[in-house]
N, C-alpha and C. Protein backbone atom coordinates (compact mmCIF):
# COMPACT_ATOMS: atom_id res chain seq x y z
N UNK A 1 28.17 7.53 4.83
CA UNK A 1 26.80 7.70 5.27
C UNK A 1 26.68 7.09 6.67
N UNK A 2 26.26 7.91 7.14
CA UNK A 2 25.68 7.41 9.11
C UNK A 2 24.56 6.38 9.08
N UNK A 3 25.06 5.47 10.00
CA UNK A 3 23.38 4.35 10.14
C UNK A 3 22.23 5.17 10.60
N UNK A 4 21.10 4.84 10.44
CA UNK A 4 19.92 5.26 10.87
C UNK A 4 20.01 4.65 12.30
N UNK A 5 19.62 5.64 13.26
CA UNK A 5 19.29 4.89 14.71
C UNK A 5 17.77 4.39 14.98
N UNK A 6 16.64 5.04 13.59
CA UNK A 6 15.50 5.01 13.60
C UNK A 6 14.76 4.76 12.05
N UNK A 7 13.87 4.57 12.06
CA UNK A 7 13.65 3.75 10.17
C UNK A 7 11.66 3.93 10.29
N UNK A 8 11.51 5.07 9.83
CA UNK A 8 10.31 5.48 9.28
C UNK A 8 9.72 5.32 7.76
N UNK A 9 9.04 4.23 8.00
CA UNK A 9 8.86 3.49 6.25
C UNK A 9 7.90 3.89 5.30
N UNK A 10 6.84 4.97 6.20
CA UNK A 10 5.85 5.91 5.08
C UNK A 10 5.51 7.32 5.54
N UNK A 11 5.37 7.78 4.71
CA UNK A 11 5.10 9.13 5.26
C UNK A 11 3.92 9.27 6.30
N UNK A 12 3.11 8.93 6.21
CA UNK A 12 1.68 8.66 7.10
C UNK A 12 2.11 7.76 8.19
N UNK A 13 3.29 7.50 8.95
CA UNK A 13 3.88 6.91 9.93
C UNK A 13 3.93 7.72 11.15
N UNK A 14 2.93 7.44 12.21
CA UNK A 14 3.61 8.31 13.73
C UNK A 14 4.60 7.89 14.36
N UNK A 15 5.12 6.31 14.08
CA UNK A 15 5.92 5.94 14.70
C UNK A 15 7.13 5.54 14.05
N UNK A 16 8.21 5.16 14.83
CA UNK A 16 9.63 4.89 13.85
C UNK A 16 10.24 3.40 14.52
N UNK A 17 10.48 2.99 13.94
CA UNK A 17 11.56 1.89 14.61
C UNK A 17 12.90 1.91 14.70
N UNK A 18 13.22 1.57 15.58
CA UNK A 18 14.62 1.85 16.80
C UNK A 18 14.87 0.80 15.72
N UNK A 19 16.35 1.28 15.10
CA UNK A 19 17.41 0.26 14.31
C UNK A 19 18.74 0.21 15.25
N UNK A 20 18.26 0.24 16.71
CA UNK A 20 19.49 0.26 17.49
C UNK A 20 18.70 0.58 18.88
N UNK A 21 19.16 0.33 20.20
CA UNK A 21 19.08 0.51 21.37
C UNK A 21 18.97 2.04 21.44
N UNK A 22 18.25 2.87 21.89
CA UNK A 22 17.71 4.27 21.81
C UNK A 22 17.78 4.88 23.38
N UNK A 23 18.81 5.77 23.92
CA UNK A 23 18.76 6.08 25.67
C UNK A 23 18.00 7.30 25.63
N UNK A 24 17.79 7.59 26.89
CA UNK A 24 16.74 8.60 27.12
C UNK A 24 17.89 9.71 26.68
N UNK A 25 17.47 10.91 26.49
CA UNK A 25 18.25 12.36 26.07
C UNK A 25 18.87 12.19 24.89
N UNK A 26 18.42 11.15 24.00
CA UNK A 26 19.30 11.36 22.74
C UNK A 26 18.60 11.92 22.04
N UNK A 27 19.24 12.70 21.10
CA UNK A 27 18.28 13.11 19.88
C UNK A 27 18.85 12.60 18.64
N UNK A 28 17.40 12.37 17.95
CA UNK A 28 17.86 11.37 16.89
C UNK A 28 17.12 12.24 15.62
N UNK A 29 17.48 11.77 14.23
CA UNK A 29 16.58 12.59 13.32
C UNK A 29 16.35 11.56 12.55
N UNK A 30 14.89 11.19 11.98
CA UNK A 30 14.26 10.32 11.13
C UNK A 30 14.16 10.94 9.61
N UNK A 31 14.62 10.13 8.64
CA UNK A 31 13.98 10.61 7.01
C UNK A 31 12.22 10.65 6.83
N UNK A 32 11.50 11.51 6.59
CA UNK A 32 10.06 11.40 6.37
C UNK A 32 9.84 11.72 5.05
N UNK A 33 10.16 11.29 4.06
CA UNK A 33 9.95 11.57 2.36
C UNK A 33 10.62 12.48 2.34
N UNK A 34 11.85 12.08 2.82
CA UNK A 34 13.28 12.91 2.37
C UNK A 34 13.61 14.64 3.18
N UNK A 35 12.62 14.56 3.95
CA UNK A 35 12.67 15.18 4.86
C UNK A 35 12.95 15.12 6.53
N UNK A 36 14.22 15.77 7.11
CA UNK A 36 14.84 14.84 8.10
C UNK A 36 13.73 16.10 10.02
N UNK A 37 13.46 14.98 10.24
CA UNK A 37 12.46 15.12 11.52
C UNK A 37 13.56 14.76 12.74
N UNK A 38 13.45 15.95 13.51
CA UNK A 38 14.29 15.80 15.01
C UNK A 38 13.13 15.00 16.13
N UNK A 39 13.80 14.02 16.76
CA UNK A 39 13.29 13.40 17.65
C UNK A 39 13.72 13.42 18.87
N UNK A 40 13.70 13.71 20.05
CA UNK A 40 14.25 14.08 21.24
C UNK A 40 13.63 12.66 22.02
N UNK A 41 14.92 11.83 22.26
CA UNK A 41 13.98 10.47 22.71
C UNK A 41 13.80 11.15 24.57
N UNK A 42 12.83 9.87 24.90
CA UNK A 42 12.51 10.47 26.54
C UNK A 42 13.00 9.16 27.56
N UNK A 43 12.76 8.38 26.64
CA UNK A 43 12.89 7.04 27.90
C UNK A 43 13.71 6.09 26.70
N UNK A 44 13.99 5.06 27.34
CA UNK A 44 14.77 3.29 26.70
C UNK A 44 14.23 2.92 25.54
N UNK A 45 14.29 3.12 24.47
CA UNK A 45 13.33 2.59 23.86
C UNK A 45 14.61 1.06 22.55
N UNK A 46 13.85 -0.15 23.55
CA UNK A 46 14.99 -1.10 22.90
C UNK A 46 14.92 -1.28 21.28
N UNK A 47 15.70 -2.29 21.01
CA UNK A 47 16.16 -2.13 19.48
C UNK A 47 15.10 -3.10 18.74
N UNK A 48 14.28 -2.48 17.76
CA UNK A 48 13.11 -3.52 17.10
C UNK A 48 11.92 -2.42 17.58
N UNK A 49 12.08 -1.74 18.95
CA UNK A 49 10.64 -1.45 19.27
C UNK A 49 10.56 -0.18 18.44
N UNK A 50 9.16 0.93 18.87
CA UNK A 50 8.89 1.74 18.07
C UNK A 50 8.82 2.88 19.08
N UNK A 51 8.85 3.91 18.30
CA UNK A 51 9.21 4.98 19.19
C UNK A 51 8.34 6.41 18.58
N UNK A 52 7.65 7.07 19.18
CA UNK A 52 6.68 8.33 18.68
C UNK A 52 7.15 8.72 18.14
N UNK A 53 7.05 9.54 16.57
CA UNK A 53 7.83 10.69 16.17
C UNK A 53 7.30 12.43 15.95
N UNK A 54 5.98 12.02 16.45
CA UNK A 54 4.79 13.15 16.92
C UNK A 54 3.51 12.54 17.69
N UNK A 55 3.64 13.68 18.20
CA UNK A 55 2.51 13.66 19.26
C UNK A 55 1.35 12.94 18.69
N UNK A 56 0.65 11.66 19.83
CA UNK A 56 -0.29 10.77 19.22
C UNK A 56 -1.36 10.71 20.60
N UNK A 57 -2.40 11.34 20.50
CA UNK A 57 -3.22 11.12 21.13
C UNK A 57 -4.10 10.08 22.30
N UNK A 58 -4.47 9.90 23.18
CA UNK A 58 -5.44 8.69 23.22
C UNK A 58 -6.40 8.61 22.53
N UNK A 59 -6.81 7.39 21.67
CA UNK A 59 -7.49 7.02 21.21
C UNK A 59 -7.52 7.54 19.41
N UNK A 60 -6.09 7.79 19.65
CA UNK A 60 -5.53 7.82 17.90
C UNK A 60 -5.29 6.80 17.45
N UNK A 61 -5.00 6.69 15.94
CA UNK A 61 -4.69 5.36 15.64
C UNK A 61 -2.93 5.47 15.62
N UNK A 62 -2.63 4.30 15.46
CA UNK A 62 -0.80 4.21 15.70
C UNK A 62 -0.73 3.99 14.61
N UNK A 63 -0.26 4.42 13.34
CA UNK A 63 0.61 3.79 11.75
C UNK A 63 2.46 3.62 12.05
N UNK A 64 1.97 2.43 11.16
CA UNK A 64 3.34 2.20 10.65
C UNK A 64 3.23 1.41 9.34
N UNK A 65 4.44 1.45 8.82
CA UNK A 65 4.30 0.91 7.13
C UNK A 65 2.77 1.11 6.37
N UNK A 66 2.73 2.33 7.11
CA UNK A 66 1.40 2.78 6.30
C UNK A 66 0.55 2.43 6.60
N UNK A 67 -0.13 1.71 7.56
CA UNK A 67 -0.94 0.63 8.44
C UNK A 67 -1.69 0.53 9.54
N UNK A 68 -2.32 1.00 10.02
CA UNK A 68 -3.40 1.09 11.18
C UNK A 68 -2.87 -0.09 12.22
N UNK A 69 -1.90 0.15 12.94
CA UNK A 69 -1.59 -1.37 13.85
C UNK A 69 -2.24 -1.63 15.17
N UNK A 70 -2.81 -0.12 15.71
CA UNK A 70 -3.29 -0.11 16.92
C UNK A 70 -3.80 0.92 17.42
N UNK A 71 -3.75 1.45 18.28
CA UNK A 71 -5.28 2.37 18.66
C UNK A 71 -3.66 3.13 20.26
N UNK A 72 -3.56 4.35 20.46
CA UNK A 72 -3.19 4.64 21.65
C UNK A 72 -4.17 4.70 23.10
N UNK A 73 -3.47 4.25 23.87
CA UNK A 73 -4.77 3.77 25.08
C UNK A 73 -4.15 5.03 25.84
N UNK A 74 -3.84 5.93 25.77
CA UNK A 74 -3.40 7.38 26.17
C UNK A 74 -2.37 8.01 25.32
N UNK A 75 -2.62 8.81 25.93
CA UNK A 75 -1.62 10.24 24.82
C UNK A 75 -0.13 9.89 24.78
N UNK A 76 0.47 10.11 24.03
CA UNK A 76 2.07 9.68 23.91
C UNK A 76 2.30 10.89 23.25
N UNK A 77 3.81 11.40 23.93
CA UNK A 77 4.39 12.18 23.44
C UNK A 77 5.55 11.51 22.56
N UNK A 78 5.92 13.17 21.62
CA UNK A 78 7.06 12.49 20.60
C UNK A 78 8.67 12.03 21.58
N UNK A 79 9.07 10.83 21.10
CA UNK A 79 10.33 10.61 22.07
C UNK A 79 10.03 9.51 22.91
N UNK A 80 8.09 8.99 22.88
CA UNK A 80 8.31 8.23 24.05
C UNK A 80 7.92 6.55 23.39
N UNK A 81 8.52 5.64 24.18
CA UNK A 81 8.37 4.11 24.03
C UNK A 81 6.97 4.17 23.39
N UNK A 82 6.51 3.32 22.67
CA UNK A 82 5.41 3.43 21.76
C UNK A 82 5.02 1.65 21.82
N UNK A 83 4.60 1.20 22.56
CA UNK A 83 4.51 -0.79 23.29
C UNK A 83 2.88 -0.98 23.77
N UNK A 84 2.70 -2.24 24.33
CA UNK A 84 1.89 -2.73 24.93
C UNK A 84 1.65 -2.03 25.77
N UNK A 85 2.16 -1.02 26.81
CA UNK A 85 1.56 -0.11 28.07
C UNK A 85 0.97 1.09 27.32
N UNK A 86 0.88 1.41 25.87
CA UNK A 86 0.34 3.02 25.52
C UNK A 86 -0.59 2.43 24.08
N UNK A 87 -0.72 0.86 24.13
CA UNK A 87 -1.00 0.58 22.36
C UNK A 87 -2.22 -0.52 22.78
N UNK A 88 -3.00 -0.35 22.24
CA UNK A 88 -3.95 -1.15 22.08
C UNK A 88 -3.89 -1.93 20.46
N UNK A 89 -3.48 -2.79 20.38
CA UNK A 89 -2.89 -3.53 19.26
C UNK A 89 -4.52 -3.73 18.49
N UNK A 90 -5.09 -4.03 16.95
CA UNK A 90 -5.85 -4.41 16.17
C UNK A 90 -5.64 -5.26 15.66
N UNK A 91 -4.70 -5.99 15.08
CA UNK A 91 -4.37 -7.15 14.08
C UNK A 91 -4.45 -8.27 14.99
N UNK A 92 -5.36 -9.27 13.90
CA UNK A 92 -5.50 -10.31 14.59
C UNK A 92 -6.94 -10.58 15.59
N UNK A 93 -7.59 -9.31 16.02
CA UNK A 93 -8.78 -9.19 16.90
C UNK A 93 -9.97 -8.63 16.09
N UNK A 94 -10.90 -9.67 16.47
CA UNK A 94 -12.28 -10.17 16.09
C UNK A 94 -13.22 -8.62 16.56
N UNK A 95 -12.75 -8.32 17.36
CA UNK A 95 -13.40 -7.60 17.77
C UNK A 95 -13.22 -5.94 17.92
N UNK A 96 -12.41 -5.38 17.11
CA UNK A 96 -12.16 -3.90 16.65
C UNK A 96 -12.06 -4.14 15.20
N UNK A 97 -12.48 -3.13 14.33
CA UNK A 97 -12.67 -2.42 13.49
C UNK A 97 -11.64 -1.41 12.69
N UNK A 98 -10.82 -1.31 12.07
CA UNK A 98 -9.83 -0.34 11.76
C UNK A 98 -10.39 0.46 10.42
């Protein structure tokens, strides 16, 4: 069995986490409830961070582990770094609503 380069933990997940250093032009494929999703990465996306696996709007919410973690502060395409420059984070703040 091949390592995962990426680790999508619920189905209701836009994003995936890089289980490895991710270069621009790779294509990678994620399990989504046993169903395998092509990802065409675009940029660096380092190892731990998270990475689009469909198109996410501005002012969508970001899931992961099933979870409302943050809000997109512009549109992200699938493939791209998914961080502090495109994420308006919720956890922890007094002052958004999820």
């Amino acid at each position: 069995m091949s390592k995962s380069q990426a680790i999508v933990m619920k189905a209701s997940d836009n994003v995936a986490t890089a289980a490895q250093e991710l270069l621009p032009a790779t294509d990678i494929e994620v399990q989504v409830n046993g169903v395998a999703v092509a990802v065409h990465v675009t940029e660096k996306i380092p190892f731990g961070h998270k990475v689009a696996i469909r198109k996410i709007a501005a002012g969508d919410k970001i899931i992961k582990y099933g979870e409302v973690i943050g809000e997109a502060t512009t549109d992200i395409q699938p493939g791209q770094h998914t961080h502090v420059h495109n994420l308006g984070g919720c956890r922890g703040r007094g002052d958004w609503e999820v």
